[in-house]
PDB file of N, CA and C in Angstrom:
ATOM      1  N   UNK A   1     116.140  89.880  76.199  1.00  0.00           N
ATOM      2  CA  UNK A   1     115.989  90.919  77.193  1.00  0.00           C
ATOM      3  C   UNK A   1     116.203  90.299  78.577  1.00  0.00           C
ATOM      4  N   UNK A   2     116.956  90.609  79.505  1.00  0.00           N
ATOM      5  CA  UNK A   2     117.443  90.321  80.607  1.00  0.00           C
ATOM      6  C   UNK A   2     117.036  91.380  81.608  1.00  0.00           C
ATOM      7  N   UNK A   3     115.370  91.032  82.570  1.00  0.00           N
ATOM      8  CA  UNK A   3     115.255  91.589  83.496  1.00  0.00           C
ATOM      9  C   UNK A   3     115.787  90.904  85.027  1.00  0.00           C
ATOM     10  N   UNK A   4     115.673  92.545  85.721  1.00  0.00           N
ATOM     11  CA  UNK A   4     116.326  91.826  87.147  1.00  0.00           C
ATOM     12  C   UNK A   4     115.341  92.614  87.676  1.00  0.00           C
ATOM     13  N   UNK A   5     114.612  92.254  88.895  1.00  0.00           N
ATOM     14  CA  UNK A   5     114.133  93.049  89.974  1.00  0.00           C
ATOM     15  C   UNK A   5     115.270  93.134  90.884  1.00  0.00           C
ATOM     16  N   UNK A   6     115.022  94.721  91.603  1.00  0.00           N
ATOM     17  CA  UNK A   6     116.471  94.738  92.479  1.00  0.00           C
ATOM     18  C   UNK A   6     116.004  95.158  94.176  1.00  0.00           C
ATOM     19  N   UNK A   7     114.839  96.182  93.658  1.00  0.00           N
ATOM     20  CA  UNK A   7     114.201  95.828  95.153  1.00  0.00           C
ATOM     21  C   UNK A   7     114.648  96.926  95.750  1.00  0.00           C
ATOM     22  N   UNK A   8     114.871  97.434  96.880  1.00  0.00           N
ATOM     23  CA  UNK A   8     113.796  97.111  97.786  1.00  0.00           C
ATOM     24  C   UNK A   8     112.474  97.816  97.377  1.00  0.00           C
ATOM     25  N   UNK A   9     111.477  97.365  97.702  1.00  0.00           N
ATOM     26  CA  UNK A   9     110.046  98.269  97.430  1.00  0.00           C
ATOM     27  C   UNK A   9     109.969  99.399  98.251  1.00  0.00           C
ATOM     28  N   UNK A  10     109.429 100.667  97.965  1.00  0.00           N
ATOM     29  CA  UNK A  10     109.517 101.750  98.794  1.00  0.00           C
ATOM     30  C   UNK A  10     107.967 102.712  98.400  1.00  0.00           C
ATOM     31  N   UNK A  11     107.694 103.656  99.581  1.00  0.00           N
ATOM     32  CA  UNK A  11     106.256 104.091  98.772  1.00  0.00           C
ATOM     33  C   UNK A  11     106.671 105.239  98.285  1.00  0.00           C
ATOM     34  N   UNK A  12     105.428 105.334  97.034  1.00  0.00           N
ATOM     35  CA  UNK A  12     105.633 106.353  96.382  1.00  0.00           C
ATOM     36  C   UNK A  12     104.727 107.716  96.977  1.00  0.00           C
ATOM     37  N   UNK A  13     105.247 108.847  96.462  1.00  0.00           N
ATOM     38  CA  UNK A  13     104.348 109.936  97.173  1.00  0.00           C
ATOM     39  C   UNK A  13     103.179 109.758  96.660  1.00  0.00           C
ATOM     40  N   UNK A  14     102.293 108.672  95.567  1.00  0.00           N
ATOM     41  CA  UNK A  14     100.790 108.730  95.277  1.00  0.00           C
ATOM     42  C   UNK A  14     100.512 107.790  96.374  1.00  0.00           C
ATOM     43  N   UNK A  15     100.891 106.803  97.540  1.00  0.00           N
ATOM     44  CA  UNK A  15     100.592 106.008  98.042  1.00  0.00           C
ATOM     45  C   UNK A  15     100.708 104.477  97.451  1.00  0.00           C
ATOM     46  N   UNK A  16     101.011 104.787  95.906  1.00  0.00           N
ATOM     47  CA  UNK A  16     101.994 103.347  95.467  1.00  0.00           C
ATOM     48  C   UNK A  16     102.987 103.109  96.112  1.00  0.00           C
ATOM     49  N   UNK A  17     103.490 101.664  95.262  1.00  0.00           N
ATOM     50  CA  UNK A  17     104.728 101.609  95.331  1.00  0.00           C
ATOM     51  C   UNK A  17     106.071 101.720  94.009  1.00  0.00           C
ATOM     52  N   UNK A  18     107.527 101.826  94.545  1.00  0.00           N
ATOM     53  CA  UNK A  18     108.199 101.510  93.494  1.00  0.00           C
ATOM     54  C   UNK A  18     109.452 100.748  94.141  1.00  0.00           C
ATOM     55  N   UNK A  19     109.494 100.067  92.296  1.00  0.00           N
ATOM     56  CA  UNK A  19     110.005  99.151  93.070  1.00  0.00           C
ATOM     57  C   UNK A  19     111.597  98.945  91.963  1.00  0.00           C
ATOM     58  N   UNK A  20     112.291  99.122  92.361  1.00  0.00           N
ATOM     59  CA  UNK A  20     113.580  99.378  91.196  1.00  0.00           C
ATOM     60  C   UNK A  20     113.783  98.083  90.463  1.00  0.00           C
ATOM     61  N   UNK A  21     114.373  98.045  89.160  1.00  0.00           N
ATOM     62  CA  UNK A  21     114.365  97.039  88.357  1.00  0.00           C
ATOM     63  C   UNK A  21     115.932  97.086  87.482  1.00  0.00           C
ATOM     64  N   UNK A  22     116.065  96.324  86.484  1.00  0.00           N
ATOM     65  CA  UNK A  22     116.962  96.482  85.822  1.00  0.00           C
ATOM     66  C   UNK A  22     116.478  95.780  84.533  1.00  0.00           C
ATOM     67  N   UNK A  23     116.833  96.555  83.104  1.00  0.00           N
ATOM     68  CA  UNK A  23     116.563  95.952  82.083  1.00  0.00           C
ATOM     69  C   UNK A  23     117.413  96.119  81.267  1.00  0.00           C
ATOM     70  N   UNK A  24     118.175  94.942  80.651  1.00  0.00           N
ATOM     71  CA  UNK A  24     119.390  94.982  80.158  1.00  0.00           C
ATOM     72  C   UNK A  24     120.448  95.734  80.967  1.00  0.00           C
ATOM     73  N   UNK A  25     120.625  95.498  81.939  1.00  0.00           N
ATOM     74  CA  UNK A  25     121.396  96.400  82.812  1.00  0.00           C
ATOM     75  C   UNK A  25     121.197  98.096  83.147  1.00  0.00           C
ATOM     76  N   UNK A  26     120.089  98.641  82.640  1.00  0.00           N
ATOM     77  CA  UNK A  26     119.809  99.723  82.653  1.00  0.00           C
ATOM     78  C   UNK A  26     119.174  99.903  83.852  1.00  0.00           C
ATOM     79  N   UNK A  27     118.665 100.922  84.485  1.00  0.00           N
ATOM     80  CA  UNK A  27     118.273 101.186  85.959  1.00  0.00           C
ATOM     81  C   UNK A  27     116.540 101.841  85.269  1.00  0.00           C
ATOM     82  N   UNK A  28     115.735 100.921  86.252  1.00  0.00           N
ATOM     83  CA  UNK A  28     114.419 101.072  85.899  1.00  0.00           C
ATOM     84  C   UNK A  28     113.606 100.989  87.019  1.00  0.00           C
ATOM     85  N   UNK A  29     112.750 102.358  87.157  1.00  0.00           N
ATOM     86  CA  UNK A  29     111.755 102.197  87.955  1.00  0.00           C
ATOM     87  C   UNK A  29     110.281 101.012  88.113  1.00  0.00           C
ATOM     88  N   UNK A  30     110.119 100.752  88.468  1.00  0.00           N
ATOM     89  CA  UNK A  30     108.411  99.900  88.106  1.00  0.00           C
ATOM     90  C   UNK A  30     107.552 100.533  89.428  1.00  0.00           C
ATOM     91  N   UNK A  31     106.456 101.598  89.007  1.00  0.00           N
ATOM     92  CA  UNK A  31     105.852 101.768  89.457  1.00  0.00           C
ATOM     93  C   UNK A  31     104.374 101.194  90.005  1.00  0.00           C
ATOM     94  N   UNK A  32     104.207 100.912  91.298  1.00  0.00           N
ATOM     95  CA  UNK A  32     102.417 100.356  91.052  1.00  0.00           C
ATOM     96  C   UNK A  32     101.567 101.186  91.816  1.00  0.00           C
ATOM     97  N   UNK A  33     100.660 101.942  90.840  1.00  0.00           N
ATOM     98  CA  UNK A  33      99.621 102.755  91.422  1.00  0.00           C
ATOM     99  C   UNK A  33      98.971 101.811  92.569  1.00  0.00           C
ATOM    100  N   UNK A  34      98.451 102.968  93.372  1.00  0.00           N
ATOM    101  CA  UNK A  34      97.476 102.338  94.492  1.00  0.00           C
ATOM    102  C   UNK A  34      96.566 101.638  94.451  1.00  0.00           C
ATOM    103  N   UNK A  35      95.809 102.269  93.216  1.00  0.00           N
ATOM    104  CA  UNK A  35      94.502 101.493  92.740  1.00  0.00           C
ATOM    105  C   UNK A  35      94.850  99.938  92.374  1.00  0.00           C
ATOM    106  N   UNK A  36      95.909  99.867  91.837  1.00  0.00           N
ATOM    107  CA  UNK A  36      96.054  98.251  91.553  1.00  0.00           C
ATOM    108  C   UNK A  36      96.166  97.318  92.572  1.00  0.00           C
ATOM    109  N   UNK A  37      97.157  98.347  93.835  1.00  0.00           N
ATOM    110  CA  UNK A  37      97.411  97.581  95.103  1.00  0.00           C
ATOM    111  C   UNK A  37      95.704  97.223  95.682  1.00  0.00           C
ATOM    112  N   UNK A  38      95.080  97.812  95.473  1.00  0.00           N
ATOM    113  CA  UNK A  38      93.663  98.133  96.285  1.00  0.00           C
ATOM    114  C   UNK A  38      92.955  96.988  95.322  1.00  0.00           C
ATOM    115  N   UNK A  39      93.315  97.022  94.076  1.00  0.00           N
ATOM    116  CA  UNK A  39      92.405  95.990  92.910  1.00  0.00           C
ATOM    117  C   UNK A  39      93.006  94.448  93.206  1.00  0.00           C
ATOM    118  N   UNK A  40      94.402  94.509  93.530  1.00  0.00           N
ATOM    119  CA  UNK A  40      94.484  92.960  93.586  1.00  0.00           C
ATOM    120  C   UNK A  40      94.093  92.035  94.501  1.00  0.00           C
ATOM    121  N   UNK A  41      92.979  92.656  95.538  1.00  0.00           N
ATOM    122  CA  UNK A  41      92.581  91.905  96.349  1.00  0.00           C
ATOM    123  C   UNK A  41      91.507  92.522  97.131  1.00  0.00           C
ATOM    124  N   UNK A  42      90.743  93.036  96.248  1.00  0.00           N
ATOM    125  CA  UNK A  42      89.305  93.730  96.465  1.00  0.00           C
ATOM    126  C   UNK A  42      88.716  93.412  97.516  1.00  0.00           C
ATOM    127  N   UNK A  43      88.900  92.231  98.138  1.00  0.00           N
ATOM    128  CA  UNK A  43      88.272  91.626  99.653  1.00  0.00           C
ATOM    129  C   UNK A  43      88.949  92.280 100.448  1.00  0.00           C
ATOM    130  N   UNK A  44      89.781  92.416 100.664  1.00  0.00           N
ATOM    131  CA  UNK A  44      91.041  93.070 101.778  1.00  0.00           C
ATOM    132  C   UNK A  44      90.679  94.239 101.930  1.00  0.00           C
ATOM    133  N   UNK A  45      90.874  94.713 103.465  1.00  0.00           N
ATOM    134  CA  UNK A  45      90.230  96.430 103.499  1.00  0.00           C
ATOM    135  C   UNK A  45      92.069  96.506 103.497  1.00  0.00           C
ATOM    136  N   UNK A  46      92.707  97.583 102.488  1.00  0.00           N
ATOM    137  CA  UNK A  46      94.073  97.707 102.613  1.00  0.00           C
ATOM    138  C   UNK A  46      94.534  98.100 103.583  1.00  0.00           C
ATOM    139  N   UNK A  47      95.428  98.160 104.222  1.00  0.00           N
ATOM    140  CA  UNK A  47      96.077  99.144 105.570  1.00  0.00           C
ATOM    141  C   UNK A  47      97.596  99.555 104.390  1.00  0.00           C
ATOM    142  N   UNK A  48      98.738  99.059 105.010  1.00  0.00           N
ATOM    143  CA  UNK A  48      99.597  99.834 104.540  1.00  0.00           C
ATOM    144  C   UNK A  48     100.186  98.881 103.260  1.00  0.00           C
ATOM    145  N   UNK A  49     100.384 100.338 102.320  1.00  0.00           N
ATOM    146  CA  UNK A  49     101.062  99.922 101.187  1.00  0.00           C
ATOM    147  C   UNK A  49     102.237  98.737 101.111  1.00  0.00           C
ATOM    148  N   UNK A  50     103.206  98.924 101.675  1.00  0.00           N
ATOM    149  CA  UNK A  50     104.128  97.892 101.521  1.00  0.00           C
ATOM    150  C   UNK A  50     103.876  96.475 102.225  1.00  0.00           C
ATOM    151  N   UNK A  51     102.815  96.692 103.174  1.00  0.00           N
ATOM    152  CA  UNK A  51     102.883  95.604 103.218  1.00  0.00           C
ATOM    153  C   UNK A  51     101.898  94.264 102.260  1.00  0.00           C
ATOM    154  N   UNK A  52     100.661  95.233 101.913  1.00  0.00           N
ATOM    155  CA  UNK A  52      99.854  94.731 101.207  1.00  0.00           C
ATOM    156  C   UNK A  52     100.725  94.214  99.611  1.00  0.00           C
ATOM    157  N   UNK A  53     101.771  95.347  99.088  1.00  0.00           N
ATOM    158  CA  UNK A  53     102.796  94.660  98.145  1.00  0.00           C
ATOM    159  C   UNK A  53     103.291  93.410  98.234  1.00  0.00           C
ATOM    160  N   UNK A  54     104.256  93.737  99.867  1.00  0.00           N
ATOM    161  CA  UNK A  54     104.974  92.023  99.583  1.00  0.00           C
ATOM    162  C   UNK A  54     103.753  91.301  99.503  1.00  0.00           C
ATOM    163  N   UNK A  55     102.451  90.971 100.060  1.00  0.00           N
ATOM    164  CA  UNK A  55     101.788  89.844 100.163  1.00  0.00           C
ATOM    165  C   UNK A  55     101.141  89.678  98.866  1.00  0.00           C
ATOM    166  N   UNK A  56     101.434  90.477  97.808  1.00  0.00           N
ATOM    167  CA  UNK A  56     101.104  90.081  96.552  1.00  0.00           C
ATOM    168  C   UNK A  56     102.340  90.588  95.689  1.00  0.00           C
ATOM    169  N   UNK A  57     103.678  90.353  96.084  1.00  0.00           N
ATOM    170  CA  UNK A  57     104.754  91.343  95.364  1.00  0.00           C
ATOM    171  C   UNK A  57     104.736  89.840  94.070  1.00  0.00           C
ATOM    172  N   UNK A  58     104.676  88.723  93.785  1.00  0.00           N
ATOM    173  CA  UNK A  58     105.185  87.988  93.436  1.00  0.00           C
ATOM    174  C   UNK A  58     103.797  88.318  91.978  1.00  0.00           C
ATOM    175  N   UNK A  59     102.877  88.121  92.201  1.00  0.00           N
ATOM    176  CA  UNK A  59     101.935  88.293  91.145  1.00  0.00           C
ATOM    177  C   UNK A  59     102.090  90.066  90.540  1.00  0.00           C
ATOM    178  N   UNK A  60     102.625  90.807  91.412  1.00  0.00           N
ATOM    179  CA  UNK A  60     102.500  92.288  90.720  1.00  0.00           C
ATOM    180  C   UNK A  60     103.860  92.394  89.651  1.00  0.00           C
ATOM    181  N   UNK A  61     104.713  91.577  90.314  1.00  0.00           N
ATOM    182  CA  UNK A  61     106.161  91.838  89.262  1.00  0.00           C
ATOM    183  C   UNK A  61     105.887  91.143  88.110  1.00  0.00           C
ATOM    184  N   UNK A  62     104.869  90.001  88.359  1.00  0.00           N
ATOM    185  CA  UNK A  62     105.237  89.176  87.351  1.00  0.00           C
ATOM    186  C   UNK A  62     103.961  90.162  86.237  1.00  0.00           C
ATOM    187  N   UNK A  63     103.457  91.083  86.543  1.00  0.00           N
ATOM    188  CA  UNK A  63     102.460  92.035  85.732  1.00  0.00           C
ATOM    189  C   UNK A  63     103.616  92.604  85.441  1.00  0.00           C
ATOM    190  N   UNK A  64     104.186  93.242  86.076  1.00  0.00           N
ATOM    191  CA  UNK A  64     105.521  94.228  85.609  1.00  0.00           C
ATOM    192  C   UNK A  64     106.139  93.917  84.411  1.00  0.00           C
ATOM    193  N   UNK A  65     106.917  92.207  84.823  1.00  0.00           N
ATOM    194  CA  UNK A  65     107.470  91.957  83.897  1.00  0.00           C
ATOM    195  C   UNK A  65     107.253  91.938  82.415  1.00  0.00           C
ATOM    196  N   UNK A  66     105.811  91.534  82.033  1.00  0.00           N
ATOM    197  CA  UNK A  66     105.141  91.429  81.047  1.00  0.00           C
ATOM    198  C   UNK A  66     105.019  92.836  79.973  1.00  0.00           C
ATOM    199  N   UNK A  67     104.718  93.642  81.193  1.00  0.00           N
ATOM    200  CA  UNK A  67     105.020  95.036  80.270  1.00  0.00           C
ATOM    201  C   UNK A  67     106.172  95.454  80.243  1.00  0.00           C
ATOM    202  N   UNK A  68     107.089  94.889  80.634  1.00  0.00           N
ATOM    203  CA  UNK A  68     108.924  95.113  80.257  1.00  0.00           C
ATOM    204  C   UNK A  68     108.760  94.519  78.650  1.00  0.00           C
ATOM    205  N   UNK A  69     108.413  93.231  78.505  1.00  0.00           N
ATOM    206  CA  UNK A  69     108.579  92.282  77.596  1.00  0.00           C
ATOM    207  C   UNK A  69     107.836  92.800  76.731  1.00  0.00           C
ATOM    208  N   UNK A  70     106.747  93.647  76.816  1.00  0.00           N
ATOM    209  CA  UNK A  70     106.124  93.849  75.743  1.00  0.00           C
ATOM    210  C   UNK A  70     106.315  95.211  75.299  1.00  0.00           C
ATOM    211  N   UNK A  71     107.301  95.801  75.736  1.00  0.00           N
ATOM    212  CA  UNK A  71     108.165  96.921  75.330  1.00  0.00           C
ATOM    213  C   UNK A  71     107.540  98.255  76.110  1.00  0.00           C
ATOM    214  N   UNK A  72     106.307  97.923  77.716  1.00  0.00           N
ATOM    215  CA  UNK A  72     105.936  99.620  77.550  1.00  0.00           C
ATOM    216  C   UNK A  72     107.223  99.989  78.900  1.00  0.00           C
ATOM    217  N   UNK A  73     108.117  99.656  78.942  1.00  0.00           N
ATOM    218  CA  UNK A  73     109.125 100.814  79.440  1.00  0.00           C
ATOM    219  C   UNK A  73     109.462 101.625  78.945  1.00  0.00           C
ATOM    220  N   UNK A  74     109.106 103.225  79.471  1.00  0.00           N
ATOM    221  CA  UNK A  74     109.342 104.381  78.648  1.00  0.00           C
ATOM    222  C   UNK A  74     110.014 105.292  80.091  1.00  0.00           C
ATOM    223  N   UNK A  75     111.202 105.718  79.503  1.00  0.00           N
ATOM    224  CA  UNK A  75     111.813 107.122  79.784  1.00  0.00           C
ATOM    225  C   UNK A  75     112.712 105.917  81.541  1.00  0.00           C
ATOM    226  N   UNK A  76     112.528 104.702  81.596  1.00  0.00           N
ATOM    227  CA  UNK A  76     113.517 104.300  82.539  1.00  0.00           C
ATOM    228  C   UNK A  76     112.527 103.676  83.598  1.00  0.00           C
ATOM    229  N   UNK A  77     111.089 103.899  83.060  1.00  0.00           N
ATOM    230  CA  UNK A  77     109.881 103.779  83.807  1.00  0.00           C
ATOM    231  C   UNK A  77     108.891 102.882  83.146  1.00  0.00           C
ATOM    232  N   UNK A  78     108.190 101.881  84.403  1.00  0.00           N
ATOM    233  CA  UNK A  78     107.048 101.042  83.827  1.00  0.00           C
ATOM    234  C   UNK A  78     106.120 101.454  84.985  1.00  0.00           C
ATOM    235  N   UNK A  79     105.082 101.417  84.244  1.00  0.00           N
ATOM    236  CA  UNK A  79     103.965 102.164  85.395  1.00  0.00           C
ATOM    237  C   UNK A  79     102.627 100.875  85.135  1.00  0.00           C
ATOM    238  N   UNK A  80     102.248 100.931  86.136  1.00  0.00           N
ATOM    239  CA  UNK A  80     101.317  99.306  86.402  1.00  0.00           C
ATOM    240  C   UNK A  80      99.672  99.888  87.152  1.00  0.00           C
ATOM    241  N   UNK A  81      99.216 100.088  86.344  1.00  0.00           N
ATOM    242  CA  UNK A  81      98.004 100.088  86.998  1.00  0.00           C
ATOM    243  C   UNK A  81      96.828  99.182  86.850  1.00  0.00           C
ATOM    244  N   UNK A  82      95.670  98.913  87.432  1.00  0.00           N
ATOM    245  CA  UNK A  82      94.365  98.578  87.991  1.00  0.00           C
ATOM    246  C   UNK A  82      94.452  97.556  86.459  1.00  0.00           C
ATOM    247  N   UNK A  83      94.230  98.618  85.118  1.00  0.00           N
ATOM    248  CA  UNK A  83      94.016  97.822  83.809  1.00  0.00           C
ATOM    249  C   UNK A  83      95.110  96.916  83.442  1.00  0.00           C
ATOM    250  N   UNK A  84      96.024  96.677  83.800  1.00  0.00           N
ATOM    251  CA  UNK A  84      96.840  96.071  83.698  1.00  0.00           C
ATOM    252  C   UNK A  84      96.700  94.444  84.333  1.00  0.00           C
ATOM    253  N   UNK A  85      95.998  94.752  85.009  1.00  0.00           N
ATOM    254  CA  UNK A  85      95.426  93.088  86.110  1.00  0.00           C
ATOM    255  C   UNK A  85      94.996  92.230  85.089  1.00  0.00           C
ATOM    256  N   UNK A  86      95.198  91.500  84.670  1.00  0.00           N
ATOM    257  CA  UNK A  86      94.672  90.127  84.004  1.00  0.00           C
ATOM    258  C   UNK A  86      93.454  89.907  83.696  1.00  0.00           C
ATOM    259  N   UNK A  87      92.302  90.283  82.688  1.00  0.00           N
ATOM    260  CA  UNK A  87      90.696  90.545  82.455  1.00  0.00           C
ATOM    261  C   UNK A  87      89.871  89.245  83.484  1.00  0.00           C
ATOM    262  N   UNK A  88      90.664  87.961  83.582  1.00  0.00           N
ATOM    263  CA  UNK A  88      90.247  87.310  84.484  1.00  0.00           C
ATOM    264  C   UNK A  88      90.413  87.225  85.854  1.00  0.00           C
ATOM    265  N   UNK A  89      91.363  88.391  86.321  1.00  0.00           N
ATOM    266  CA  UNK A  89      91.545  88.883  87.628  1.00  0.00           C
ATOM    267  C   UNK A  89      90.456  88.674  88.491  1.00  0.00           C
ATOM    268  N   UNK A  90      90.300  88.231  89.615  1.00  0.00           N
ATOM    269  CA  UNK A  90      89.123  87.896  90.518  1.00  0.00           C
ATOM    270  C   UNK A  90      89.215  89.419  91.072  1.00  0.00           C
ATOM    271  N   UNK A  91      87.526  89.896  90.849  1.00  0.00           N
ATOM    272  CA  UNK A  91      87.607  91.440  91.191  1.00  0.00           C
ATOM    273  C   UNK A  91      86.374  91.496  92.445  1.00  0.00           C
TER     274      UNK A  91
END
């Protein structure tokens, strides 16, 4: 399986983000609910979505990726939320 992130990140109308992908050359959304943006760094009072992304874009894709690999892309879409964080996630 040959993923690509393609970028750019943009917000979504829930106050996520998305962030376009490619899997096997196919065109794929990766969505990240807010709550996760808000969970990956529970100390942080958030301000704005994209920017709070890039400063953790590198640990959220690599969540992304994992559920590429583990097959939950459905309908062109991977959707990433809060449960998705790593059980040892510092919360």
């Amino acid at each position: 399986m040959k993923i690509e992130f393609i970028g750019p990140a943009s917000l979504a109308d829930d106050g996520g983000i998305n962030y376009p992908a490619k899997i096997d050359g196919r065109d794929t959304l990766c969505h990240f609910s807010y709550e996760v943006l808000e969970d990956i760094d529970p100390e942080v009072l958030m301000g704005n979505s994209l920017d709070h992304f890039a400063k953790h874009q590198l640990a959220l894709l690599s969540i992304a990726e994992q559920k590429m690999l583990g097959g939950h892309a459905h309908v062109s879409k991977v959707q990433i939320f809060s449960s998705d964080l790593p059980s040892d996630w510092p919360s």
